[in-house]
Structure formats: structure tokens, C-alpha cells
C-alpha atoms as a PDB file:
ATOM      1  CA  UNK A   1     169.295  63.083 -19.830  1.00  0.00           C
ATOM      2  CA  UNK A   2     166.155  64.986 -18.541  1.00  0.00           C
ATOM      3  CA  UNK A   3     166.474  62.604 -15.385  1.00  0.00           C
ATOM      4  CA  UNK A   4     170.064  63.376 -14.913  1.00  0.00           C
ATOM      5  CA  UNK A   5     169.256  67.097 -14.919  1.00  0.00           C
ATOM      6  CA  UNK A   6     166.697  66.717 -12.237  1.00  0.00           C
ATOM      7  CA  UNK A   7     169.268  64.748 -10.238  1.00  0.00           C
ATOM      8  CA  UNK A   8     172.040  67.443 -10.050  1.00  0.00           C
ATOM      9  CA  UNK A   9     169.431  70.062  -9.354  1.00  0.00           C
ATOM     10  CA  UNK A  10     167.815  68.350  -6.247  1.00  0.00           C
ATOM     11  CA  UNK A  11     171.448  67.466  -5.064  1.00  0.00           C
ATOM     12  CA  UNK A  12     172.532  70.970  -5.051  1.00  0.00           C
ATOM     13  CA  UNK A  13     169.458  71.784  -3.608  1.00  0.00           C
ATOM     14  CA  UNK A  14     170.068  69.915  -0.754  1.00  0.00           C
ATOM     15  CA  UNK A  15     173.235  70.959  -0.561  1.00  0.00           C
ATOM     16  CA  UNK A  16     172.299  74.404  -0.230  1.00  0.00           C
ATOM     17  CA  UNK A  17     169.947  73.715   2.345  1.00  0.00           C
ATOM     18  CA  UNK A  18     172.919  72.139   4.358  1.00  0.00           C
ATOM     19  CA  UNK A  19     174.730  75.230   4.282  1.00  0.00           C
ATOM     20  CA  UNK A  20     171.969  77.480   5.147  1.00  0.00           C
ATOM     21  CA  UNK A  21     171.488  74.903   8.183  1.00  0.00           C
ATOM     22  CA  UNK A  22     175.186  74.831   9.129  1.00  0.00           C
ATOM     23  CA  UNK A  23     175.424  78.889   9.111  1.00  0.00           C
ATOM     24  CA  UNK A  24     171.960  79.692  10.565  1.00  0.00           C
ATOM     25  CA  UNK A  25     173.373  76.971  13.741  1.00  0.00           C
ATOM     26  CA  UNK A  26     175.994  79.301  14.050  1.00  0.00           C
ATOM     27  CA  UNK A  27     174.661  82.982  13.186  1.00  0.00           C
ATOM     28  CA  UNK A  28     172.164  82.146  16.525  1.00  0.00           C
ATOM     29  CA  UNK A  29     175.549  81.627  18.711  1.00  0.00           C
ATOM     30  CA  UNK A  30     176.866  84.807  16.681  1.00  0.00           C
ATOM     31  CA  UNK A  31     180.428  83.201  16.899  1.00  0.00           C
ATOM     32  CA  UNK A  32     182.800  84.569  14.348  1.00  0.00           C
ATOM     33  CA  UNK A  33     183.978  81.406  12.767  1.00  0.00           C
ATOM     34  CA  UNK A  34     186.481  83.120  10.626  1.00  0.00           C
ATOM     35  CA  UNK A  35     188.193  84.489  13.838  1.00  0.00           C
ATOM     36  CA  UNK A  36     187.805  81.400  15.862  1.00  0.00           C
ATOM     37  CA  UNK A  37     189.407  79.167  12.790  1.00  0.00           C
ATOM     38  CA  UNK A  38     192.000  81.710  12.519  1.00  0.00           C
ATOM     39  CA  UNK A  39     193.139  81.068  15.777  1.00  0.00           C
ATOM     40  CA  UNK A  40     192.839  77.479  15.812  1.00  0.00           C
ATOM     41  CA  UNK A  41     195.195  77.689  12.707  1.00  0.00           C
ATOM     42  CA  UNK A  42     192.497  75.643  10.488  1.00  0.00           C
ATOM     43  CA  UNK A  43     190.326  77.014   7.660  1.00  0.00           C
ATOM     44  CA  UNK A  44     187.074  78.352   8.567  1.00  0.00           C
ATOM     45  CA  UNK A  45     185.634  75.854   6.774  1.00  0.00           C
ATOM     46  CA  UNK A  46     186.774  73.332   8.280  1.00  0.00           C
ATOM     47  CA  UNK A  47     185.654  74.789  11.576  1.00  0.00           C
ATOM     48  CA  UNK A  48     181.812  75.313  10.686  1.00  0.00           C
ATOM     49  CA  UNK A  49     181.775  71.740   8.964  1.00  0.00           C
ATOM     50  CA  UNK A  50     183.447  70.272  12.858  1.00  0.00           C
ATOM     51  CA  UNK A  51     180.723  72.313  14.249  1.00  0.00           C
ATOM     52  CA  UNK A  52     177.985  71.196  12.293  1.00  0.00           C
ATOM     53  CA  UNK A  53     177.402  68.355  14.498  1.00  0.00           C
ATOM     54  CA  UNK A  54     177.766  70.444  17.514  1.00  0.00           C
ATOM     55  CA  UNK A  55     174.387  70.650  19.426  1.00  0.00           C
ATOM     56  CA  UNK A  56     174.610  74.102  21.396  1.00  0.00           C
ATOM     57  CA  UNK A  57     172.290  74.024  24.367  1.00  0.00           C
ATOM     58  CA  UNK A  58     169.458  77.083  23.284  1.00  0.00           C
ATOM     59  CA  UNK A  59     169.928  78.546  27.228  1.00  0.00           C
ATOM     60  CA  UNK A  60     173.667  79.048  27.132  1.00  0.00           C
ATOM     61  CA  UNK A  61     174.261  77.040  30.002  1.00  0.00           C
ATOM     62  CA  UNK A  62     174.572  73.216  29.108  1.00  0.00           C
ATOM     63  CA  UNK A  63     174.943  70.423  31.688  1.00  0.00           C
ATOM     64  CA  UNK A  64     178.719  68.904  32.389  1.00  0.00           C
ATOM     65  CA  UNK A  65     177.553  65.881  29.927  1.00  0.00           C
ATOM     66  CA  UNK A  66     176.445  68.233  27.553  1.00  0.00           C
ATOM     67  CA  UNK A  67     179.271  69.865  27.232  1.00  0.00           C
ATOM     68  CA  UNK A  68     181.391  66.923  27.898  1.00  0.00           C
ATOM     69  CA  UNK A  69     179.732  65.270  24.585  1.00  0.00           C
ATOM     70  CA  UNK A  70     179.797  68.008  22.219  1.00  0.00           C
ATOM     71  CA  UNK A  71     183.477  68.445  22.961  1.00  0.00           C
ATOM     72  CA  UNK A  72     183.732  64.434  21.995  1.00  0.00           C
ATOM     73  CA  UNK A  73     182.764  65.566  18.732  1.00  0.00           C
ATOM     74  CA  UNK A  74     184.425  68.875  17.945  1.00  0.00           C
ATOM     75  CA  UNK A  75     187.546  68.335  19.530  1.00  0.00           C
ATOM     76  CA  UNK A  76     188.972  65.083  17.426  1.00  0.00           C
ATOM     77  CA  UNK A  77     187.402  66.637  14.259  1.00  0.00           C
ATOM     78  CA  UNK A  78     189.642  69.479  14.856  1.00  0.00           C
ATOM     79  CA  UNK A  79     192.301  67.617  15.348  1.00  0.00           C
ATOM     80  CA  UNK A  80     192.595  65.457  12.108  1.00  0.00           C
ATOM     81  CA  UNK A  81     192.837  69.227  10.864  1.00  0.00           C
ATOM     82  CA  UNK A  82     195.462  70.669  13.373  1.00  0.00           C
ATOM     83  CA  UNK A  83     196.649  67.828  15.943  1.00  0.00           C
ATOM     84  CA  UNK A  84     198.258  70.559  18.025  1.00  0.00           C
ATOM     85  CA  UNK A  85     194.754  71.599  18.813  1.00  0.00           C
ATOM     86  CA  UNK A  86     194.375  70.726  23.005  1.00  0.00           C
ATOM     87  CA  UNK A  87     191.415  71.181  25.011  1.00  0.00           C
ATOM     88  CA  UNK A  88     192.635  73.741  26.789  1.00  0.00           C
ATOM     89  CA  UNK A  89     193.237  75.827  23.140  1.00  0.00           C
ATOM     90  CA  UNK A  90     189.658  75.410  21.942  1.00  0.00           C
ATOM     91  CA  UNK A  91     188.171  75.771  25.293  1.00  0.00           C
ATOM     92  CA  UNK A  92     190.159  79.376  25.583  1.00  0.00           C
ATOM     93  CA  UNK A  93     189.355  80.099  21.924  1.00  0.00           C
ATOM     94  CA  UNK A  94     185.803  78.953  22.455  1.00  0.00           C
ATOM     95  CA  UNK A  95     185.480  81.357  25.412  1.00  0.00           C
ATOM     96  CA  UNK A  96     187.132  84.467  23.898  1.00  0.00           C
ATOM     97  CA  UNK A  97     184.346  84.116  21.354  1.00  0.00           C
ATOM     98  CA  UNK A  98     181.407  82.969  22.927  1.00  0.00           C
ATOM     99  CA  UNK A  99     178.827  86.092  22.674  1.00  0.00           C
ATOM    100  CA  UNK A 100     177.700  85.498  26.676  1.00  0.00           C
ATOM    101  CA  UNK A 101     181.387  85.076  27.948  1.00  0.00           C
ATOM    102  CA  UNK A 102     183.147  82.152  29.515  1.00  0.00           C
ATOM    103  CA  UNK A 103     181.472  78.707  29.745  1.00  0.00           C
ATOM    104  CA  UNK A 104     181.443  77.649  33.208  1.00  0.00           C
ATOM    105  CA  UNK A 105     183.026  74.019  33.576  1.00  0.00           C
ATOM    106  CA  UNK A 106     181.682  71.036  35.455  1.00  0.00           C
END
């Protein structure tokens, strides 16, 4: 018993810490996920989970194949939420948000 105890305590530890991780990735973008979910029509949970494996470049201003790849994983994520979800909708959505304004595309 004293072993399963010590089980579900270090699990939701680590959970914890995965949540801190996830939120702290996005506090340093400052993007308002609720706001961004809302108008991808998805929960914001959904959103910051999809994002989670996002790697945001620290300068702002990723390559083409940066961006290119961290789109290949946010983009179908989102969709097996909300299939009407385009690239053009999240890059639009992603821009209205994004703290220093408009990506530039390559």
C-alpha cells in the first residue's frame, strides 16, 4: 500500500511539472491561448496540449523549415479537434496573436 502511495504521488508530480512546462512555453510567447482556441473553435486545452510540441524559435524569427516543421505538428493536431481548421485560419489566428506581429513567410 505504502508503495502504491508513493506511486500516485510521483505521477502527479510529474504531471504537474508537465503543466508548469507546457504554460511557462507559452507565458514566454505571451499568446493568449484562451483567445486563440476560441477562435479556432477548439478548447483551450486542447490548443496548449497541440502546442506543447511546438518548438518556438527564442529570436522570433524562425527559418522557412522551422516554421514549415512546427506547422507539421500543430496543424494536424488541430485538426483531429476541428477539421475545418486550414492553414490559412491558424496562420491568421496565429498572427493576430503573436506579441511581435505577423510572422513573415518563406
Amino acid at each position: 500500500m505504502r508503495h502504491l502511495t508513493y506511486a500516485a504521488i510521483f505521477l502527479l508530480g510529474a504531471l504537474s511539472l508537465a503543466s508548469v512546462a507546457t504554460s511557462q512555453t507559452l507565458e514566454r510567447g505571451k499568446r493568449p491561448t484562451d483567445k486563440i482556441a476560441a477562435d479556432l473553435n477548439i478548447p483551450e486545452t486542447v490548443f496548449v496540449e497541440c502546442f506543447s510540441d511546438v518548438m518556438p524559435d527564442r529570436n522570433h524569427n524562425p527559418s522557412g523549415a522551422k516554421q514549415r516543421a512546427n506547422k507539421a505538428i500543430l496543424l494536424p493536431c488541430l485538426q483531429a479537434e476541428n477539421p475545418e481548421i486550414t492553414n490559412r485560419l491558424l496562420d491568421e489566428v496565429m498572427d493576430r496573436y503573436r506579441p511581435e506581429g505577423p510572422m513573415r513567410r518563406s
